[in-house]
C-alpha atoms as a PDB file:
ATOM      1  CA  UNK A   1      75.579  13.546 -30.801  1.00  0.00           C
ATOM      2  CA  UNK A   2      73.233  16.510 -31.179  1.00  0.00           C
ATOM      3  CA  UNK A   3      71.279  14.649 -33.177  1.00  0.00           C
ATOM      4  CA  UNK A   4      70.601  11.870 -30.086  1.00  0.00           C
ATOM      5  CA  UNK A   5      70.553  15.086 -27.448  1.00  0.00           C
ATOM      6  CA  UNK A   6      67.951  16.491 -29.350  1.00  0.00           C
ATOM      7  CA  UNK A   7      66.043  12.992 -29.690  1.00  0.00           C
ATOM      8  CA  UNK A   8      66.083  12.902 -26.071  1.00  0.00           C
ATOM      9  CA  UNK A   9      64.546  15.919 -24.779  1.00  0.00           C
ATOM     10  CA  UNK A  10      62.669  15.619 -27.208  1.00  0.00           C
ATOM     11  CA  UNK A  11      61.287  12.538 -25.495  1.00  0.00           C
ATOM     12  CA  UNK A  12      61.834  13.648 -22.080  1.00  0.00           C
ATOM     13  CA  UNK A  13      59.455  16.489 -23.522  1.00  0.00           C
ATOM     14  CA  UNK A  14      56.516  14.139 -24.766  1.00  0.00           C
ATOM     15  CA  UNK A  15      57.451  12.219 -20.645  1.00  0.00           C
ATOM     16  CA  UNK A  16      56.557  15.027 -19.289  1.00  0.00           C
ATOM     17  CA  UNK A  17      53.327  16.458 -21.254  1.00  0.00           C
ATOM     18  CA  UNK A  18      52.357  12.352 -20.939  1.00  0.00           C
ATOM     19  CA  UNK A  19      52.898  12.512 -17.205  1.00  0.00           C
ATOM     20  CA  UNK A  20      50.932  16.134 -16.816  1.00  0.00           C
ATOM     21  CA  UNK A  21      47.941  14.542 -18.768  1.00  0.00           C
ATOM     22  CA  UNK A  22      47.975  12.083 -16.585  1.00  0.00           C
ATOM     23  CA  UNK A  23      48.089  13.825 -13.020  1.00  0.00           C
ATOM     24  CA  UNK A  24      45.796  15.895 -14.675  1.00  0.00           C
ATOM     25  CA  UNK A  25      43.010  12.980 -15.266  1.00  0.00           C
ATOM     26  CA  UNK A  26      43.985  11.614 -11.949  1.00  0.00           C
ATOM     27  CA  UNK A  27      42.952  15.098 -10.289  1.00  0.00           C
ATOM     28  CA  UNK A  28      40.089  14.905 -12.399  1.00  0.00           C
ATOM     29  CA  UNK A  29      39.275  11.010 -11.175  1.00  0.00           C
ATOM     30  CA  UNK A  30      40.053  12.236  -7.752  1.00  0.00           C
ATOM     31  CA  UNK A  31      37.534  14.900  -7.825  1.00  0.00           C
ATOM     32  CA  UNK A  32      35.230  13.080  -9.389  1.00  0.00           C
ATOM     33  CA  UNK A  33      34.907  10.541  -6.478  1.00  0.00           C
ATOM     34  CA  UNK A  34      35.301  13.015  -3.857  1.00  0.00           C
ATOM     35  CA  UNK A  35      32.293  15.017  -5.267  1.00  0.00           C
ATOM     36  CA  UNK A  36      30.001  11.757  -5.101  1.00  0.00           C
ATOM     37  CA  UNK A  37      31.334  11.036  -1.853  1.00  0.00           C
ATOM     38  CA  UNK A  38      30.286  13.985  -0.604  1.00  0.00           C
ATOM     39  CA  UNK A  39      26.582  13.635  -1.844  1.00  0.00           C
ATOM     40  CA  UNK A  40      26.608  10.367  -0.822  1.00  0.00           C
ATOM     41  CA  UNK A  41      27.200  11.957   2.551  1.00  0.00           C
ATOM     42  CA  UNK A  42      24.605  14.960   2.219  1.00  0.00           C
ATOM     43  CA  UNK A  43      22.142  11.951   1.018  1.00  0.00           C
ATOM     44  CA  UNK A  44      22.908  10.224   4.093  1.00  0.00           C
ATOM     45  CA  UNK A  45      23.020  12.569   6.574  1.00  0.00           C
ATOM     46  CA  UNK A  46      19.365  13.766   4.889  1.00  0.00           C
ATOM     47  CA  UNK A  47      18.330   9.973   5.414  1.00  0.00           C
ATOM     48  CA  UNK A  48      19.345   9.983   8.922  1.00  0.00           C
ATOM     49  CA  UNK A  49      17.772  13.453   9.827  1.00  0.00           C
ATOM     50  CA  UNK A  50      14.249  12.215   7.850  1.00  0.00           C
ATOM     51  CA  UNK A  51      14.346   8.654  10.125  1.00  0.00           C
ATOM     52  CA  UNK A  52      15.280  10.940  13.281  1.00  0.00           C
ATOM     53  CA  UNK A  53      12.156  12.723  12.643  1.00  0.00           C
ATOM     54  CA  UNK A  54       9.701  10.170  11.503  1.00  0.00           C
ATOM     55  CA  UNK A  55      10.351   8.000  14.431  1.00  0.00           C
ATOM     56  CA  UNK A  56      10.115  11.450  16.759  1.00  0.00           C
ATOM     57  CA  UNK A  57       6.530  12.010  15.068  1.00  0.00           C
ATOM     58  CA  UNK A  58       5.695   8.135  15.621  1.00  0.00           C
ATOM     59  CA  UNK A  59       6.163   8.437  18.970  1.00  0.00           C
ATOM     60  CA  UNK A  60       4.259  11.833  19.102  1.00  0.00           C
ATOM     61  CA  UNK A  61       0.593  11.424  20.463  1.00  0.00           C
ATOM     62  CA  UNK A  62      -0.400  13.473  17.178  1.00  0.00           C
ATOM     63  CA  UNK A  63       0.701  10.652  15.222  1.00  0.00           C
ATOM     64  CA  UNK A  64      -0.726   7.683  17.465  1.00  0.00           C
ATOM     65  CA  UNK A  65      -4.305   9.901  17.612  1.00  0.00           C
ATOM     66  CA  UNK A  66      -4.109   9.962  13.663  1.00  0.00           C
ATOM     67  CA  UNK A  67      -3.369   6.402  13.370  1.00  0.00           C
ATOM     68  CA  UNK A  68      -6.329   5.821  16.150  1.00  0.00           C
ATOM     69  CA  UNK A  69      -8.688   8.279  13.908  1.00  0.00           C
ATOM     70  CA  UNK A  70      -7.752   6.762  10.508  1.00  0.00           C
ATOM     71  CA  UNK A  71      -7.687   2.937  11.423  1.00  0.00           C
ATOM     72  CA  UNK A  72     -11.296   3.534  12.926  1.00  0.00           C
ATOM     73  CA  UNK A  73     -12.498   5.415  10.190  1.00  0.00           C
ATOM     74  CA  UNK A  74     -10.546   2.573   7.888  1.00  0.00           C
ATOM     75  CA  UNK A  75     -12.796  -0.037   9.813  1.00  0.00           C
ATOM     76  CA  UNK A  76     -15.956   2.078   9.665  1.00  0.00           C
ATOM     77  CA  UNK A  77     -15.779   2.431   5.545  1.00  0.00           C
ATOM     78  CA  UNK A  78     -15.299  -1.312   5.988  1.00  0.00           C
ATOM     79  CA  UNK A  79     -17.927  -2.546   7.630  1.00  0.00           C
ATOM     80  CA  UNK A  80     -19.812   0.107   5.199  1.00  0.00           C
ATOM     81  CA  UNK A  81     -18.788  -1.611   2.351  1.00  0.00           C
ATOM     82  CA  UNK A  82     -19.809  -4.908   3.616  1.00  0.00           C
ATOM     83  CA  UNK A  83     -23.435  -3.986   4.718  1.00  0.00           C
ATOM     84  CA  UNK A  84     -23.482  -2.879   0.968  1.00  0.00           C
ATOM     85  CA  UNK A  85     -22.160  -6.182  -0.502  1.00  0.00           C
ATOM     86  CA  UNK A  86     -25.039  -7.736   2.101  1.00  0.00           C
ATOM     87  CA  UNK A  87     -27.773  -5.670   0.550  1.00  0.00           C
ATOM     88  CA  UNK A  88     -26.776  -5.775  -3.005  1.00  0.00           C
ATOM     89  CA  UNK A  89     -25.792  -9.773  -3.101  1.00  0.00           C
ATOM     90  CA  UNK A  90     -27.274 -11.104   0.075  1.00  0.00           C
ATOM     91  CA  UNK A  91     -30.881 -10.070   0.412  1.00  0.00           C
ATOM     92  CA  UNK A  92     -31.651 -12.661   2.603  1.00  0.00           C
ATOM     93  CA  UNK A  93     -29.138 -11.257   5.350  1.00  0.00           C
ATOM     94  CA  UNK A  94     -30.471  -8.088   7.135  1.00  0.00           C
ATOM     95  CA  UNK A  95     -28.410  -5.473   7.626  1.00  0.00           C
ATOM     96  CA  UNK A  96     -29.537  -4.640  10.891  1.00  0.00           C
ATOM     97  CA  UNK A  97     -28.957  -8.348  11.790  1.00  0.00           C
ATOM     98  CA  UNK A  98     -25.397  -7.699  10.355  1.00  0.00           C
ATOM     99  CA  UNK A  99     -25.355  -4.798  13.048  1.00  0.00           C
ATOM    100  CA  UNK A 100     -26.072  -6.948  16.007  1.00  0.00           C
ATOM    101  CA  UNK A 101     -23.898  -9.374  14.855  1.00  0.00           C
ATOM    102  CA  UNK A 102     -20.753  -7.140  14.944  1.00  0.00           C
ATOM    103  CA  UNK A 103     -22.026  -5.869  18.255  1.00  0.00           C
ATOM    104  CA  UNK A 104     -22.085  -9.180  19.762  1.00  0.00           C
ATOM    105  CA  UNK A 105     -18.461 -10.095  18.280  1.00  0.00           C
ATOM    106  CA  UNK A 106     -17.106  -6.702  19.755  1.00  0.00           C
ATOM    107  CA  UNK A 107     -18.665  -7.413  23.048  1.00  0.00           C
ATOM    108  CA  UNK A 108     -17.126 -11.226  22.473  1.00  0.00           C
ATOM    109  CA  UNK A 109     -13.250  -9.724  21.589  1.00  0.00           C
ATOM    110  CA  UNK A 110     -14.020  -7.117  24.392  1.00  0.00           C
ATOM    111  CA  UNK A 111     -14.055  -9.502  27.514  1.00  0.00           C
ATOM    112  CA  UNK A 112     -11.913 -12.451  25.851  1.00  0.00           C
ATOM    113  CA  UNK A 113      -9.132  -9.371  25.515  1.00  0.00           C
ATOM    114  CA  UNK A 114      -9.783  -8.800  29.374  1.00  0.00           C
ATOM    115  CA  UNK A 115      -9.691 -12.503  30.082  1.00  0.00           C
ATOM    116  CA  UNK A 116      -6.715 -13.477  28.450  1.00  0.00           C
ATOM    117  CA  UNK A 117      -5.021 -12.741  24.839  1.00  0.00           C
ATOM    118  CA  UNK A 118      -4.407 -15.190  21.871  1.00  0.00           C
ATOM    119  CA  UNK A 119      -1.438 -16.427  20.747  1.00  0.00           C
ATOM    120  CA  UNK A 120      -1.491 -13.687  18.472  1.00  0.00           C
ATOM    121  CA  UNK A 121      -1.637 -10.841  20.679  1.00  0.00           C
ATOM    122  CA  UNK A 122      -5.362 -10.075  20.053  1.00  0.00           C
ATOM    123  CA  UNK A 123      -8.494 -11.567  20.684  1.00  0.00           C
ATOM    124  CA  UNK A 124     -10.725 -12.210  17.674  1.00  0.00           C
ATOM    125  CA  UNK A 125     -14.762 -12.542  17.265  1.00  0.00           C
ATOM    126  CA  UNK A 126     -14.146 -15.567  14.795  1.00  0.00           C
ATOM    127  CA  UNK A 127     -16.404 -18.995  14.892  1.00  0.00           C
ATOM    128  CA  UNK A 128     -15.000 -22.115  16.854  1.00  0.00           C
ATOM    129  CA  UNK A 129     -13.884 -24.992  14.778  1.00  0.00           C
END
């Protein structure tokens, strides 16, 4: 009979160090997740703060003067660009006449914006037809 007693705690022995490793790697998987739950968090709680803040600046009349400033100047480097093209491809179109021309279409999109607005939600200097 010793023989058998000593077989089993023996076994119970290896049980036990089995079960330890194992609650052991379970903490270890437990931690594990709770650590990249908790940056998951952080990351998400930095997301929300960044949106917070970048719609509080869009709505800031800093940001709607910069978009103003930087669509104009977007439009002027444009139009720039295209008296260029004009000159270097299109001889026979003056720039000056090019000039008049986008004074007339402003003027145009100027009092058809008063009048009434497109089914687009802007008025636009382009040709009939």
């Amino acid at each position: 009979m010793v023989a058998i007693e000593k077989k089993v705690l023996h076994d119970l022995e290896k049980f036990k160090k089995h079960a330890a490793e194992k609650d052991k790697n379970k903490k270890k998987v437990v931690a594990t997740v709770q650590s990249l739950l908790d940056k998951a968090t952080m990351t998400s709680n930095k997301k929300d703060a960044s949106d917070e803040a970048l719609s509080r600046y869009k709505m800031s009349t800093e940001y709607q003067t910069s978009l103003h400033m930087y669509g104009e100047e977007s439009l002027k480097a444009a139009i720039n660009m295209t008296k260029e093209w004009l000159v270097d491809d299109h001889s026979e179109i003056s720039p000056n006449e090019f000039d008049k021309y986008l004074k007339k279409c402003w003027a145009a999109d100027l009092s058809a914006h008063k009048a009434s607005v497109t089914d687009h939600g802007e008025a636009s200097c382009l040709p009939d037809g």
